[in-house]
N, C-alpha and C. Protein backbone atom coordinates (compact mmCIF):
# COMPACT_ATOMS: atom_id res chain seq x y z
N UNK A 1 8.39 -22.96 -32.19
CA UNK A 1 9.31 -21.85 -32.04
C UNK A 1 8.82 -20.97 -30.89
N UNK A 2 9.61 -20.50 -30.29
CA UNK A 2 9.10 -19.91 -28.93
C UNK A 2 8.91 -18.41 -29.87
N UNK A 3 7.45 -17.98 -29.04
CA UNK A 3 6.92 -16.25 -28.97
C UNK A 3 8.24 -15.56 -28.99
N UNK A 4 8.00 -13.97 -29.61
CA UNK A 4 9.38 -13.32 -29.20
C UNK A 4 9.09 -12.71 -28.62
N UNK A 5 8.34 -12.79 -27.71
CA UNK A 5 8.96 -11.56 -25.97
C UNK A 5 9.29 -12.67 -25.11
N UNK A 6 8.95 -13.92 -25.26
CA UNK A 6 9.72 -15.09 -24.60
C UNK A 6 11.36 -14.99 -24.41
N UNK A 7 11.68 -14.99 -26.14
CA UNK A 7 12.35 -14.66 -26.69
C UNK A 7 13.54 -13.89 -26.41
N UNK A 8 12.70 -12.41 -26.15
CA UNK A 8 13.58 -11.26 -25.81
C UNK A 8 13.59 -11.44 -24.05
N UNK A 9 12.79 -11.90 -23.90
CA UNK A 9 12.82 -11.60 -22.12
C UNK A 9 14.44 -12.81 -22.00
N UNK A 10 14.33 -13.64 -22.32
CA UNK A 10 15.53 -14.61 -21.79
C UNK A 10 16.65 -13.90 -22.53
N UNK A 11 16.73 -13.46 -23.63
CA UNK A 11 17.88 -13.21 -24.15
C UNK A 11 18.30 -11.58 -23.06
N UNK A 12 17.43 -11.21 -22.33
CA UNK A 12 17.48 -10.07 -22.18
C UNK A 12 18.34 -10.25 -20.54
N UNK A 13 17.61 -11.21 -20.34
CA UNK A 13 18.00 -11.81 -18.76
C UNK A 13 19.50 -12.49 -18.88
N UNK A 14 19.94 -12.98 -20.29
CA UNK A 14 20.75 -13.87 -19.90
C UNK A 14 21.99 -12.55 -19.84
N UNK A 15 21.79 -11.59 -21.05
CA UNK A 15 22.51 -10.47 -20.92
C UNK A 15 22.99 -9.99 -19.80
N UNK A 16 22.20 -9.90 -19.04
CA UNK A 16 22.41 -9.64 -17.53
C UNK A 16 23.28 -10.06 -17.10
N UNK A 17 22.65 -11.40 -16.67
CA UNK A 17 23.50 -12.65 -16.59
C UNK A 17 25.20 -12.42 -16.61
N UNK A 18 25.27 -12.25 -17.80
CA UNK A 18 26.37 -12.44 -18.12
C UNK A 18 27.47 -11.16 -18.13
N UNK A 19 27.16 -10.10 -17.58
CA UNK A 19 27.46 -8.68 -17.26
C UNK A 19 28.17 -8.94 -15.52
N UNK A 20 27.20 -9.75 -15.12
CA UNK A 20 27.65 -10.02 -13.83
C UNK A 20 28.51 -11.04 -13.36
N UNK A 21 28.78 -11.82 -14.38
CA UNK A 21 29.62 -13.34 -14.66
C UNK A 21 31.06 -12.40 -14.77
N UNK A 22 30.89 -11.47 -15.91
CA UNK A 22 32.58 -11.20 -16.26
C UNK A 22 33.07 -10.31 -15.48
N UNK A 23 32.18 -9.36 -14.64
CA UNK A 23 32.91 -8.55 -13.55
C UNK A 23 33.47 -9.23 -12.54
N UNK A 24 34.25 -8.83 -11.50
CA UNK A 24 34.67 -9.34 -10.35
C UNK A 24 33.85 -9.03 -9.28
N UNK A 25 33.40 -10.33 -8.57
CA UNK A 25 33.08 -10.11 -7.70
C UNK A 25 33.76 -10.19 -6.27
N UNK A 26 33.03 -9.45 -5.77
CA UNK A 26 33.59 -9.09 -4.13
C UNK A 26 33.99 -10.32 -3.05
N UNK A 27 35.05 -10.17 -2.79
CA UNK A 27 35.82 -11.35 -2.01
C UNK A 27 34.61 -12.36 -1.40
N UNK A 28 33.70 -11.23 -0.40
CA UNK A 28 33.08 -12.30 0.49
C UNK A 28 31.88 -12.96 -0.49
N UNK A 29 31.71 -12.79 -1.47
CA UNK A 29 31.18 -13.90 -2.77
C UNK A 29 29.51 -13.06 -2.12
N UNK A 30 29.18 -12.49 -1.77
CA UNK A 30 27.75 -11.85 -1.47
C UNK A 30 28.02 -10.62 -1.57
N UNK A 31 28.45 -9.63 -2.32
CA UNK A 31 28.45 -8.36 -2.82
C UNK A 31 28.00 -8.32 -4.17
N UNK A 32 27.54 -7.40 -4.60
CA UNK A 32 26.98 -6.87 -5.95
C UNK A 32 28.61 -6.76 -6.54
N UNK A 33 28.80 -7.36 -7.75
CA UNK A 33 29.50 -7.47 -8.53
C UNK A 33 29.97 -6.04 -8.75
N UNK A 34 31.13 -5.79 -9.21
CA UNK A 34 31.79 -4.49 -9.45
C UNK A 34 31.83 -4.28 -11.23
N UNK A 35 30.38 -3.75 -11.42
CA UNK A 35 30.56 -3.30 -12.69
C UNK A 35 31.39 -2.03 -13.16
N UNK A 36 31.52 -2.13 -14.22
CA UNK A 36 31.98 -0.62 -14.68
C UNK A 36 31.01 0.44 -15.20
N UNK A 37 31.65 1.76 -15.06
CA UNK A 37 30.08 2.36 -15.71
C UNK A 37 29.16 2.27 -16.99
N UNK A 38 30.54 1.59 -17.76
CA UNK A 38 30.05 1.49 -18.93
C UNK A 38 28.99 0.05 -18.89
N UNK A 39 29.14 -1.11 -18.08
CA UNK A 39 28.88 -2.13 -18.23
C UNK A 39 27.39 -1.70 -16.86
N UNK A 40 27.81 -1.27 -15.95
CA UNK A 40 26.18 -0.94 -15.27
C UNK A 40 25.44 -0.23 -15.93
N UNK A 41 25.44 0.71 -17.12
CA UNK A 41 24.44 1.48 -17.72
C UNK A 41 23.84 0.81 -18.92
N UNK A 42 24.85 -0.55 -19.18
CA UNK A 42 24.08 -1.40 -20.09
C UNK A 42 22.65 -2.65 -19.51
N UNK A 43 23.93 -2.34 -18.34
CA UNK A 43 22.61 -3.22 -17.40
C UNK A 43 21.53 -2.57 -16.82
N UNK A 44 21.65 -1.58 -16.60
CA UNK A 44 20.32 -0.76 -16.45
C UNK A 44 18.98 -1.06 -17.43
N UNK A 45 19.90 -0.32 -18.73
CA UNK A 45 18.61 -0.66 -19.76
C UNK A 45 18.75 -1.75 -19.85
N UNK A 46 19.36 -2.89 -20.15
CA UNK A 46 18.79 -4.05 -20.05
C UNK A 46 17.70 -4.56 -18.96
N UNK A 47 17.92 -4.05 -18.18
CA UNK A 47 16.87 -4.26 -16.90
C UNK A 47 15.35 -3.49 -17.26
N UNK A 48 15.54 -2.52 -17.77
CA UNK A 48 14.06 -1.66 -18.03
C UNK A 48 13.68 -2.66 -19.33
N UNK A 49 14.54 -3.07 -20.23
CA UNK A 49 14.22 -3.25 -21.42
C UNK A 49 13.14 -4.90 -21.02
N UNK A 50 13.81 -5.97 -20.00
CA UNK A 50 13.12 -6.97 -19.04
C UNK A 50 12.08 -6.35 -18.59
N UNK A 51 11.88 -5.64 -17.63
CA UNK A 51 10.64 -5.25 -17.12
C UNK A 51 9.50 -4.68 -17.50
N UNK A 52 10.26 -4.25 -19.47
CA UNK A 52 8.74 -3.62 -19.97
C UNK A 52 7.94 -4.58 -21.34
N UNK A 53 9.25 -5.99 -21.33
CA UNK A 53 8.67 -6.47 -22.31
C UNK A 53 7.17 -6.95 -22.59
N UNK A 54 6.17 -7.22 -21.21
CA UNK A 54 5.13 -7.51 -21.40
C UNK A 54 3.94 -5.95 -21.57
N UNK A 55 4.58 -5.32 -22.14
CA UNK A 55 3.74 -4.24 -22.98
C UNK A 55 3.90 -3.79 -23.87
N UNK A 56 5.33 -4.98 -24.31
CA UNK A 56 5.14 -4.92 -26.22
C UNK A 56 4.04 -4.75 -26.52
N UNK A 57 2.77 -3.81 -27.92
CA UNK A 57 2.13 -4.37 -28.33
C UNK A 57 1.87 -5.46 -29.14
N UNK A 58 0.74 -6.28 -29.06
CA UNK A 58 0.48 -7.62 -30.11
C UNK A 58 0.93 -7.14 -30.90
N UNK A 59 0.68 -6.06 -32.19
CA UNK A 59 0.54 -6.25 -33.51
C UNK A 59 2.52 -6.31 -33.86
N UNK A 60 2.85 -5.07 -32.83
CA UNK A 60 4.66 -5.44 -33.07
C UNK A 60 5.11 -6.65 -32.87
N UNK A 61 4.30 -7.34 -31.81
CA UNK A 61 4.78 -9.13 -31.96
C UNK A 61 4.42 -9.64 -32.64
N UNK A 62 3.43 -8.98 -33.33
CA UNK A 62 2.88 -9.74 -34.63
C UNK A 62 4.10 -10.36 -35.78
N UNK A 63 4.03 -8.70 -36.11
CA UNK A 63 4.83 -8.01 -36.99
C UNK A 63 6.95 -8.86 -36.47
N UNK A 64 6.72 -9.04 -35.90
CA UNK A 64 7.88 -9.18 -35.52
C UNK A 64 8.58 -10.76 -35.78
N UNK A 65 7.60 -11.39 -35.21
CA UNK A 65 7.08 -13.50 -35.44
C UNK A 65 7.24 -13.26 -37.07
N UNK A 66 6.14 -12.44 -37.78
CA UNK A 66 6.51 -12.62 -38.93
C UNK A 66 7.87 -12.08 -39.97
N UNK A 67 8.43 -11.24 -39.14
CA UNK A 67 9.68 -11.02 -39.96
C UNK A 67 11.00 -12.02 -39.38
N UNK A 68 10.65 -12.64 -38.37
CA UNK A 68 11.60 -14.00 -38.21
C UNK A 68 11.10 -14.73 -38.42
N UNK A 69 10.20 -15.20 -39.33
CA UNK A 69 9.70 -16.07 -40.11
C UNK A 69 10.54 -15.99 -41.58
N UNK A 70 10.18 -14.81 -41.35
CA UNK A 70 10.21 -14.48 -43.81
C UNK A 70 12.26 -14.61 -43.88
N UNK A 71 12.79 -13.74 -42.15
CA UNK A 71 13.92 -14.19 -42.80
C UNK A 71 14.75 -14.71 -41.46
N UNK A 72 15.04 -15.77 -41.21
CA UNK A 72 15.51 -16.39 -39.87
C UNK A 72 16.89 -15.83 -39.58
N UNK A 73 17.73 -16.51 -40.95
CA UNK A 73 19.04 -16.52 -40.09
C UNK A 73 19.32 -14.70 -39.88
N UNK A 74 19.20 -13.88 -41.02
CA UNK A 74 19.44 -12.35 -40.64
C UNK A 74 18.48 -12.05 -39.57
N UNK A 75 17.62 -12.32 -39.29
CA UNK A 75 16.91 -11.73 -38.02
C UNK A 75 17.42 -12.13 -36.70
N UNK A 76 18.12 -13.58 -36.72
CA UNK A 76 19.03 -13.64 -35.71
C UNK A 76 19.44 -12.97 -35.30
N UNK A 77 20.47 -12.90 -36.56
CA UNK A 77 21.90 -12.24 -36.37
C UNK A 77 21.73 -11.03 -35.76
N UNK A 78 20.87 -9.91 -36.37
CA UNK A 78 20.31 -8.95 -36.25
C UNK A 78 20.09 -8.42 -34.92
N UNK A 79 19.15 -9.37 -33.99
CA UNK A 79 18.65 -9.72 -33.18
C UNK A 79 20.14 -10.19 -31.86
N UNK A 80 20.74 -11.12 -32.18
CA UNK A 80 21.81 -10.79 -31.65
C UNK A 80 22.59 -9.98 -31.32
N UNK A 81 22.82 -9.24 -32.57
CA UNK A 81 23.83 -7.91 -32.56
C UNK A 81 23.14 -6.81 -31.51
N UNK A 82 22.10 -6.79 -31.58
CA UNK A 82 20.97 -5.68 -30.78
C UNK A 82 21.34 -6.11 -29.66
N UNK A 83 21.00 -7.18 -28.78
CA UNK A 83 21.06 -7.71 -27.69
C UNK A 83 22.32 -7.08 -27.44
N UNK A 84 23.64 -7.36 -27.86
CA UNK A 84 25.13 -7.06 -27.55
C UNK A 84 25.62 -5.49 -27.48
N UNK A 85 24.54 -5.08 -28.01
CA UNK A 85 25.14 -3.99 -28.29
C UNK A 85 24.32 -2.63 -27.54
N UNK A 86 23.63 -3.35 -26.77
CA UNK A 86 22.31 -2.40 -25.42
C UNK A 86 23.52 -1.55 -24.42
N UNK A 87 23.34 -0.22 -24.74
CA UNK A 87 23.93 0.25 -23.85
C UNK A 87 25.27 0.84 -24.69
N UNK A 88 25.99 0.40 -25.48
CA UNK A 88 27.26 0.40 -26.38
C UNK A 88 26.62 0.99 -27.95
N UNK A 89 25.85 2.10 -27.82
CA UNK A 89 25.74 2.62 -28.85
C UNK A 89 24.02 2.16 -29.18
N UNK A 90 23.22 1.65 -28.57
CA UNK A 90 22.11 1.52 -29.10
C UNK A 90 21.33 1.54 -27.33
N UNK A 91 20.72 2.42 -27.17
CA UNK A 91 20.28 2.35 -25.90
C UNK A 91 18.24 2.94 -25.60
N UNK A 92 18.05 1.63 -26.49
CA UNK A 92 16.48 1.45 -26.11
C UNK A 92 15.85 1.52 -24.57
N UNK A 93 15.01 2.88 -24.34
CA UNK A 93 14.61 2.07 -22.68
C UNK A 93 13.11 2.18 -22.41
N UNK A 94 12.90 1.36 -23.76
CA UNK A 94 11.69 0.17 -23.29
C UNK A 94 11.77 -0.96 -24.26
N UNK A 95 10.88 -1.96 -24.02
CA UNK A 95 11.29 -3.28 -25.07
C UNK A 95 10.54 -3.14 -26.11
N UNK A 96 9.82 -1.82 -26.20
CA UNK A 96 9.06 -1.81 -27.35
C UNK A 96 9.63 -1.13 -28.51
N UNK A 97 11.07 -0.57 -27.91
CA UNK A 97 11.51 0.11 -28.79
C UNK A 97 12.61 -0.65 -29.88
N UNK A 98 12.92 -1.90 -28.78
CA UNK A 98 14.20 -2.93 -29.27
C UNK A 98 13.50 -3.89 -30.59
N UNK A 99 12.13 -4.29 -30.86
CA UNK A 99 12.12 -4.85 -32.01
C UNK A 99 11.26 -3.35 -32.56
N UNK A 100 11.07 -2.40 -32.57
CA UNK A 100 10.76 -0.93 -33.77
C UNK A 100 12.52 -1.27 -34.55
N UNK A 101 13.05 -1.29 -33.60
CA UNK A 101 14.83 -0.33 -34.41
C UNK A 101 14.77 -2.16 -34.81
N UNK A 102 14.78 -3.12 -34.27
CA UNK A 102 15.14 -4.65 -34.71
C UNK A 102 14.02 -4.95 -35.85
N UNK A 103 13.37 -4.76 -36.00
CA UNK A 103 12.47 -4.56 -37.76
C UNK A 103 12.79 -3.79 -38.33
N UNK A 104 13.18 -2.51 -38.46
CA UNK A 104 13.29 -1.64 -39.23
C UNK A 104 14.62 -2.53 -40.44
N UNK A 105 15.72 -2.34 -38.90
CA UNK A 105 17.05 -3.10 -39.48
C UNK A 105 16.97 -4.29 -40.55
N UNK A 106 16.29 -5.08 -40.21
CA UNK A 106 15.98 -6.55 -40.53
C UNK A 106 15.24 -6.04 -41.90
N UNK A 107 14.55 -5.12 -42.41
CA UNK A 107 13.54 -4.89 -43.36
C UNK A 107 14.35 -4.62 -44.90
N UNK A 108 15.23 -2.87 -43.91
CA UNK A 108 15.91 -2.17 -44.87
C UNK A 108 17.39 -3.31 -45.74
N UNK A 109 17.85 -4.31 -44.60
CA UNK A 109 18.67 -5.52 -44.82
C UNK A 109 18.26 -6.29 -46.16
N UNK A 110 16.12 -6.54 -46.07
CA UNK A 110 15.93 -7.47 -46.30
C UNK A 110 15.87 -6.22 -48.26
N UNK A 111 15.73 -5.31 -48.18
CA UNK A 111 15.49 -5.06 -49.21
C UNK A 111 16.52 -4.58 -50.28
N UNK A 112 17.60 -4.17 -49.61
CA UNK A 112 19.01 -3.99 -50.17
C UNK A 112 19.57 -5.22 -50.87
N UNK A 113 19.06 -6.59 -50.19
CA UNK A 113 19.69 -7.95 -50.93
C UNK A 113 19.37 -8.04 -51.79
């Protein structure tokens, strides 16, 4: 199973990715894509949220490996929903903050069932 700042770094990149896929881009095909504000301020923090993942601390990756361990498919999901939703109501800007609020979620989930 891949590390999760592996993890978060690709899911974080592909986000990107894909911010710049659904805008239009500029006729001569070499312009910066025409985001919207709402969709460049997600990409922003997505961009800080990439550039700070390698100062997650260990023990939160610890902590983190093991709660997508104990519960996979909700930590996905979880984990998904976070990713989608950067910028649109949840706006972490560092990556250390995206699995604090992505454990918490995943915990209080796991104990309500």
């Amino acid at each position: 199973m891949t590390d999760i700042a592996t993890d978060l770094r690709g899911r974080f990149e592909f986000a990107i990715i894909w911010f710049y896929e659904r805008s239009e881009v500029m006729s001569d095909g070499e312009s910066v894509p025409d985001l919207s504000d709402e969709d460049a301020k997600a990409v922003e923090l997505l961009k800080a949220l990439l550039d700070t993942v390698d100062t997650i601390p260990p023990p939160l990756i610890e902590a983190t490996e093991t709660l997508r361990d104990t519960a996979p498919d909700l930590f996905e999901k979880m984990l998904t929903y976070g990713v989608q939703v950067v910028g649109f109501g949840f706006a972490p800007t560092t990556a250390t903050e995206f699995p604090e609020v992505l454990n918490r979620i995943v915990q209080c989930d796991m104990a309500g069932a």
